[in-house]
C-alpha atoms as a PDB file:
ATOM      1  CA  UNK A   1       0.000   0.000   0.000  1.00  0.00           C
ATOM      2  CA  UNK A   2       1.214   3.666  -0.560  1.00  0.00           C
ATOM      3  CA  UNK A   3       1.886   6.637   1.773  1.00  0.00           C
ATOM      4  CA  UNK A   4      -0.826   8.508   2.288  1.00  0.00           C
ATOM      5  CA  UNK A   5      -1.750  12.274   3.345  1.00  0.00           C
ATOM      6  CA  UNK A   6      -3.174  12.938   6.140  1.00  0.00           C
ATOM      7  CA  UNK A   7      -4.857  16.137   7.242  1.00  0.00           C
ATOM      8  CA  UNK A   8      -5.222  17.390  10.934  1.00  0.00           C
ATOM      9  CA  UNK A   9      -6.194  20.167  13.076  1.00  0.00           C
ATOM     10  CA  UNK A  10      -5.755  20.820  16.661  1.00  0.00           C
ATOM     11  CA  UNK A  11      -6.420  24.146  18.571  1.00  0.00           C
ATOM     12  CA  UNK A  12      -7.430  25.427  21.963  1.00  0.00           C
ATOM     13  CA  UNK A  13     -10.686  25.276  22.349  1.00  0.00           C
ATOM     14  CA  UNK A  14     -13.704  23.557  20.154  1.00  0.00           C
ATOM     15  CA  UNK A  15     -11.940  26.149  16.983  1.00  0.00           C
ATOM     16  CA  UNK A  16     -10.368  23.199  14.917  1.00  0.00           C
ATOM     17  CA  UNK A  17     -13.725  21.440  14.466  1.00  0.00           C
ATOM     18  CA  UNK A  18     -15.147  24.155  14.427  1.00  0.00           C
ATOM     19  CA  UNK A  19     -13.392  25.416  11.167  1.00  0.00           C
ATOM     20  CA  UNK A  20     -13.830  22.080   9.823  1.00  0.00           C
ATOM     21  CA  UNK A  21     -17.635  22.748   9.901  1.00  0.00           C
ATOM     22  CA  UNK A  22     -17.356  25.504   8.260  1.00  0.00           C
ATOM     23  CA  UNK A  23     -14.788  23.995   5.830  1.00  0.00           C
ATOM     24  CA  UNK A  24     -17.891  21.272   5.025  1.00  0.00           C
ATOM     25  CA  UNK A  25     -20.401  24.149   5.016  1.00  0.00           C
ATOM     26  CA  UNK A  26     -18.679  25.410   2.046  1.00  0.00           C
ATOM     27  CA  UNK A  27     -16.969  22.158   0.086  1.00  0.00           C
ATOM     28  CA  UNK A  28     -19.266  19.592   1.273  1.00  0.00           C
ATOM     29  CA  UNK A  29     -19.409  16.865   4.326  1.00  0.00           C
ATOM     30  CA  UNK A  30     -16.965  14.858   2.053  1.00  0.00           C
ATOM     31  CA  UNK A  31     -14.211  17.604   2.105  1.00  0.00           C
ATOM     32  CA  UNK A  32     -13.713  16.851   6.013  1.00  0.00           C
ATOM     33  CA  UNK A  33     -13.914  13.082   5.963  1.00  0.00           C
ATOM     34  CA  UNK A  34     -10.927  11.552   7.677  1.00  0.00           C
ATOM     35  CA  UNK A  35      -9.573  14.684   9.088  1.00  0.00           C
ATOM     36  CA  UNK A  36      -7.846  14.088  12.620  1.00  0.00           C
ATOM     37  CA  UNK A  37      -9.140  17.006  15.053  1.00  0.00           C
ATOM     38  CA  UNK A  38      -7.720  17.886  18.649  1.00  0.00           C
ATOM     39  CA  UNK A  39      -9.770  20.197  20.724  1.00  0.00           C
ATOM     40  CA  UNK A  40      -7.321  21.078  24.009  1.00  0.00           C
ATOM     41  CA  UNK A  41      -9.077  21.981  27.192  1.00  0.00           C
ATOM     42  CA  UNK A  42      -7.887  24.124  29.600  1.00  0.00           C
ATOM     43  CA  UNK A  43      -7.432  21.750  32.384  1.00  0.00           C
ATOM     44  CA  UNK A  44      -5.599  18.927  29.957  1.00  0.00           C
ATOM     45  CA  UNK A  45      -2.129  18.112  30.573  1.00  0.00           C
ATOM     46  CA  UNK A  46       0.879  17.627  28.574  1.00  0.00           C
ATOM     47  CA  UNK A  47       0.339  14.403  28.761  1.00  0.00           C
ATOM     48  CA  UNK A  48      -3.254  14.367  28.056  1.00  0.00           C
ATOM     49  CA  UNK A  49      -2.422  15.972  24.672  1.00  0.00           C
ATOM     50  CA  UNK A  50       0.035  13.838  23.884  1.00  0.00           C
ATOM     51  CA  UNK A  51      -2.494  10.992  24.156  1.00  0.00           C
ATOM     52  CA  UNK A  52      -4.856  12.463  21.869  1.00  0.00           C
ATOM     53  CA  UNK A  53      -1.946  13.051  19.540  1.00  0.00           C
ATOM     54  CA  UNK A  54      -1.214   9.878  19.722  1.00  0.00           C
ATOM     55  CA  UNK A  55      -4.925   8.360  19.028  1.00  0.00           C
ATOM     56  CA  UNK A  56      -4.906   9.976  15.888  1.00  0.00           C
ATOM     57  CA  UNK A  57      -1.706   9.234  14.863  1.00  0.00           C
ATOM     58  CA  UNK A  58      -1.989   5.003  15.292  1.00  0.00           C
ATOM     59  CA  UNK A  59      -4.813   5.370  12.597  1.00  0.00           C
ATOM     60  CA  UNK A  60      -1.901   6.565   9.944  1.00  0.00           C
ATOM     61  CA  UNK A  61       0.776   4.375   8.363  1.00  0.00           C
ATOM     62  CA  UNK A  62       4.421   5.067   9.234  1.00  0.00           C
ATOM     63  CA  UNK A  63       5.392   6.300   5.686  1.00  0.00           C
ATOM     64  CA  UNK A  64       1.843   8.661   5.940  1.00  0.00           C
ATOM     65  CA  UNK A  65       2.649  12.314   5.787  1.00  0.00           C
ATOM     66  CA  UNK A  66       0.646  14.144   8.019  1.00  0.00           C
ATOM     67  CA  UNK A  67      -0.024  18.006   7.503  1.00  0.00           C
ATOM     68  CA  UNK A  68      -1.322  19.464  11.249  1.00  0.00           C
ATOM     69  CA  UNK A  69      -2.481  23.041  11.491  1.00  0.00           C
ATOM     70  CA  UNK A  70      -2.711  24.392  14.425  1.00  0.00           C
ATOM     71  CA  UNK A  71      -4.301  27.433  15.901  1.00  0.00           C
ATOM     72  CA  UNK A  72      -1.450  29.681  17.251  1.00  0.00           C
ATOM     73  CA  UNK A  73       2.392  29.554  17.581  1.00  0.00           C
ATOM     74  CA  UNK A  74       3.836  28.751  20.727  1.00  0.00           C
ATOM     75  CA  UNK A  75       0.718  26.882  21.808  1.00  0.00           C
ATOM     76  CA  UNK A  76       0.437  23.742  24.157  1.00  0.00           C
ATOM     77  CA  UNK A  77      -0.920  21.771  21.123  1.00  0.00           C
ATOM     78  CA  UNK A  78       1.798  22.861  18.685  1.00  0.00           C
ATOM     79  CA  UNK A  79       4.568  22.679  20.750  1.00  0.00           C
ATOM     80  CA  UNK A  80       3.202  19.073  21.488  1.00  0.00           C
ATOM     81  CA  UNK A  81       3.133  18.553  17.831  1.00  0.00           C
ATOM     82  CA  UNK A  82       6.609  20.152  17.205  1.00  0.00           C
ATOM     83  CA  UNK A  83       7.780  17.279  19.386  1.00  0.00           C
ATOM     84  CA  UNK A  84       7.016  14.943  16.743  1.00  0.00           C
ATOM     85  CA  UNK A  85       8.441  16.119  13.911  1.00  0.00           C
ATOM     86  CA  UNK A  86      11.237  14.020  12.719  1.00  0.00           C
ATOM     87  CA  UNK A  87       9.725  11.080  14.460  1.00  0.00           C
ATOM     88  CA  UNK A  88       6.576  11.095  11.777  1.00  0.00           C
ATOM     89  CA  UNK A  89       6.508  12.550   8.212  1.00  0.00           C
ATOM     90  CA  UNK A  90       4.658  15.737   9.766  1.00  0.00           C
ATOM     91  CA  UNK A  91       4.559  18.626   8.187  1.00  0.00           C
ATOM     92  CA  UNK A  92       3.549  21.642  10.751  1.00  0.00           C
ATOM     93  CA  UNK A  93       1.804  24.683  10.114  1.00  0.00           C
ATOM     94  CA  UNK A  94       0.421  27.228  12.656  1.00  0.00           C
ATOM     95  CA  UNK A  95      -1.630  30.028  12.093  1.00  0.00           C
ATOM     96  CA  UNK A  96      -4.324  28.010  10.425  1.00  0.00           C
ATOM     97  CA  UNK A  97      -7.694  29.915   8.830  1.00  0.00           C
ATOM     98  CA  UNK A  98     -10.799  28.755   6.869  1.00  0.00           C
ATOM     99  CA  UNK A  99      -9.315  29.798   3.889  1.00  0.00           C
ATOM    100  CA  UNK A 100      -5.901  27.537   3.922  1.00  0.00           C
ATOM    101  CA  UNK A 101      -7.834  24.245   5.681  1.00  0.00           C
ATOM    102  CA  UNK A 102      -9.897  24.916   2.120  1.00  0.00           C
ATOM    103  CA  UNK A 103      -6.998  25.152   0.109  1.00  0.00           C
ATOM    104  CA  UNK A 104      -5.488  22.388   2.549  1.00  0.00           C
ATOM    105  CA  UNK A 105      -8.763  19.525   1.949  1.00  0.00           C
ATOM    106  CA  UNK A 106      -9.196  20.573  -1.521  1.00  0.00           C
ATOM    107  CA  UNK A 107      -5.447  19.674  -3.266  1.00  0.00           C
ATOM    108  CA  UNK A 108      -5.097  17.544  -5.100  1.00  0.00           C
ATOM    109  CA  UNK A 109      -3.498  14.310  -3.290  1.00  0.00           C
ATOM    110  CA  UNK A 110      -1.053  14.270  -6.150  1.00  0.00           C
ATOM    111  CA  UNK A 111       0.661  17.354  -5.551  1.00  0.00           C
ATOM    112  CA  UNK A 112       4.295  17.417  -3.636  1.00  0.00           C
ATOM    113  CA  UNK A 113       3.115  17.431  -0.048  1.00  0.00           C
ATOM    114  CA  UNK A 114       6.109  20.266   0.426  1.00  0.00           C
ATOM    115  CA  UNK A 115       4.789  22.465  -2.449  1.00  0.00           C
ATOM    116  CA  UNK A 116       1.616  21.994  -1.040  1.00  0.00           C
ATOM    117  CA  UNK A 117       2.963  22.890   2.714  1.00  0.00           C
ATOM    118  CA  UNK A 118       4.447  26.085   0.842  1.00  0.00           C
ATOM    119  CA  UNK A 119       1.141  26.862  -1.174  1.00  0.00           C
ATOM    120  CA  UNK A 120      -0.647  27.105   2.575  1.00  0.00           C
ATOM    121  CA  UNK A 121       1.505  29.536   4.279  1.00  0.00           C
ATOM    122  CA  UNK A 122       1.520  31.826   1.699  1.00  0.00           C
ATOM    123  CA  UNK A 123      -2.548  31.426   1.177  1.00  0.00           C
ATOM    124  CA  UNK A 124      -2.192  31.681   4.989  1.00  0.00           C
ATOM    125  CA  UNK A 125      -0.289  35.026   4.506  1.00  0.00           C
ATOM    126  CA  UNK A 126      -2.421  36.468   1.750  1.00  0.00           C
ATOM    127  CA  UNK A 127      -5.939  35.687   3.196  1.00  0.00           C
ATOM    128  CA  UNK A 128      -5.225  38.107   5.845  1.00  0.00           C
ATOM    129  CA  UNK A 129      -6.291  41.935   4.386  1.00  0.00           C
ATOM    130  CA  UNK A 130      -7.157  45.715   5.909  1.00  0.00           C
ATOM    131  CA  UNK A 131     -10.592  46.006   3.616  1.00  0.00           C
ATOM    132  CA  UNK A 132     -10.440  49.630   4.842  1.00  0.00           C
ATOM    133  CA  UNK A 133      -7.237  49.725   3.471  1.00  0.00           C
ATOM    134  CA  UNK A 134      -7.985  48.530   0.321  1.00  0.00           C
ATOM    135  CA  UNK A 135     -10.937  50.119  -0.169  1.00  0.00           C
ATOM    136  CA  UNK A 136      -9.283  52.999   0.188  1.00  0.00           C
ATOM    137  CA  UNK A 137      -6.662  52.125  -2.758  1.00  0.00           C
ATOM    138  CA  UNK A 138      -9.258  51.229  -4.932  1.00  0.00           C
ATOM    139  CA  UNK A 139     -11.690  53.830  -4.650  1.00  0.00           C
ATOM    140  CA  UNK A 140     -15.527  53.576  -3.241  1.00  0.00           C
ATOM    141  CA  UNK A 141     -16.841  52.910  -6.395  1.00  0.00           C
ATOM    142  CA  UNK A 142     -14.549  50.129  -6.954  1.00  0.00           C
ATOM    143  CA  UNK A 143     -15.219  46.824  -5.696  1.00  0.00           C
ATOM    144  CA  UNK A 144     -12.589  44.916  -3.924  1.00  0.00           C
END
């Protein structure tokens, strides 16, 4: 059998299901099937997270790659993440929004995984706009 990709998101908070309902709400139930979710509560431990990490993890192969977004930098659940890299074919991105878990379930499982990695960050980078600015470079009657 071949490596797979994997997709997964973890956050504080209910926020990485969350996005992946809104991720189906837009591209279908489909678009989220198989996606590995954390949710970390306030009261779990390290090793608590580590756990859940682990639970979805066992479900992939060991050649898998596994592309994790994660809510915020410096985070419980990435740095818990981070401590995998190296030990699994994960691929780590933080920072996650609708727009790149989109972009994320919607490649095409084909594409380089690393390209794809790349592709995120910058959609990442460039879903993030001042509309006041650019409303303001383009004019009122313009439309953005």
């Amino acid at each position: 059998m071949s490596a797979m990709r994997h997709f997964l998101t973890a956050s504080h908070g209910p926020l990485a299901g969350a996005i992946l309902k809104s991720a189906a709400f837009i591209g279908g139930e489909d678009v989220i099937a198989g996606v590995g979710v954390i949710e970390v509560l306030m009261e779990d431990s390290g090793d608590t997270i580590r756990e859940r990490v682990e639970s979805v993890f066992s479900a992939y192969g060991e050649e898998d790659e596994i592309i994790a977004m994660t809510d915020v930098f410096g985070g419980n659940v990435t740095n818990i993440l981070t401590e995998y890299i190296g030990r699994k074919r994960l691929h780590l991105i933080t920072g996650m929004n609708l727009a790149m878990v989109l972009e994320a379930l919607l490649s095409d499982p084909s594409m380089d995984t690393q390209a794809l990695v790349d592709q995120l960050c910058r959609s990442g980078r460039e879903g993030v706009k001042h509309v006041n600015c650019l409303m303001e470079e383009k004019g009122e009657e313009e439309e953005i």
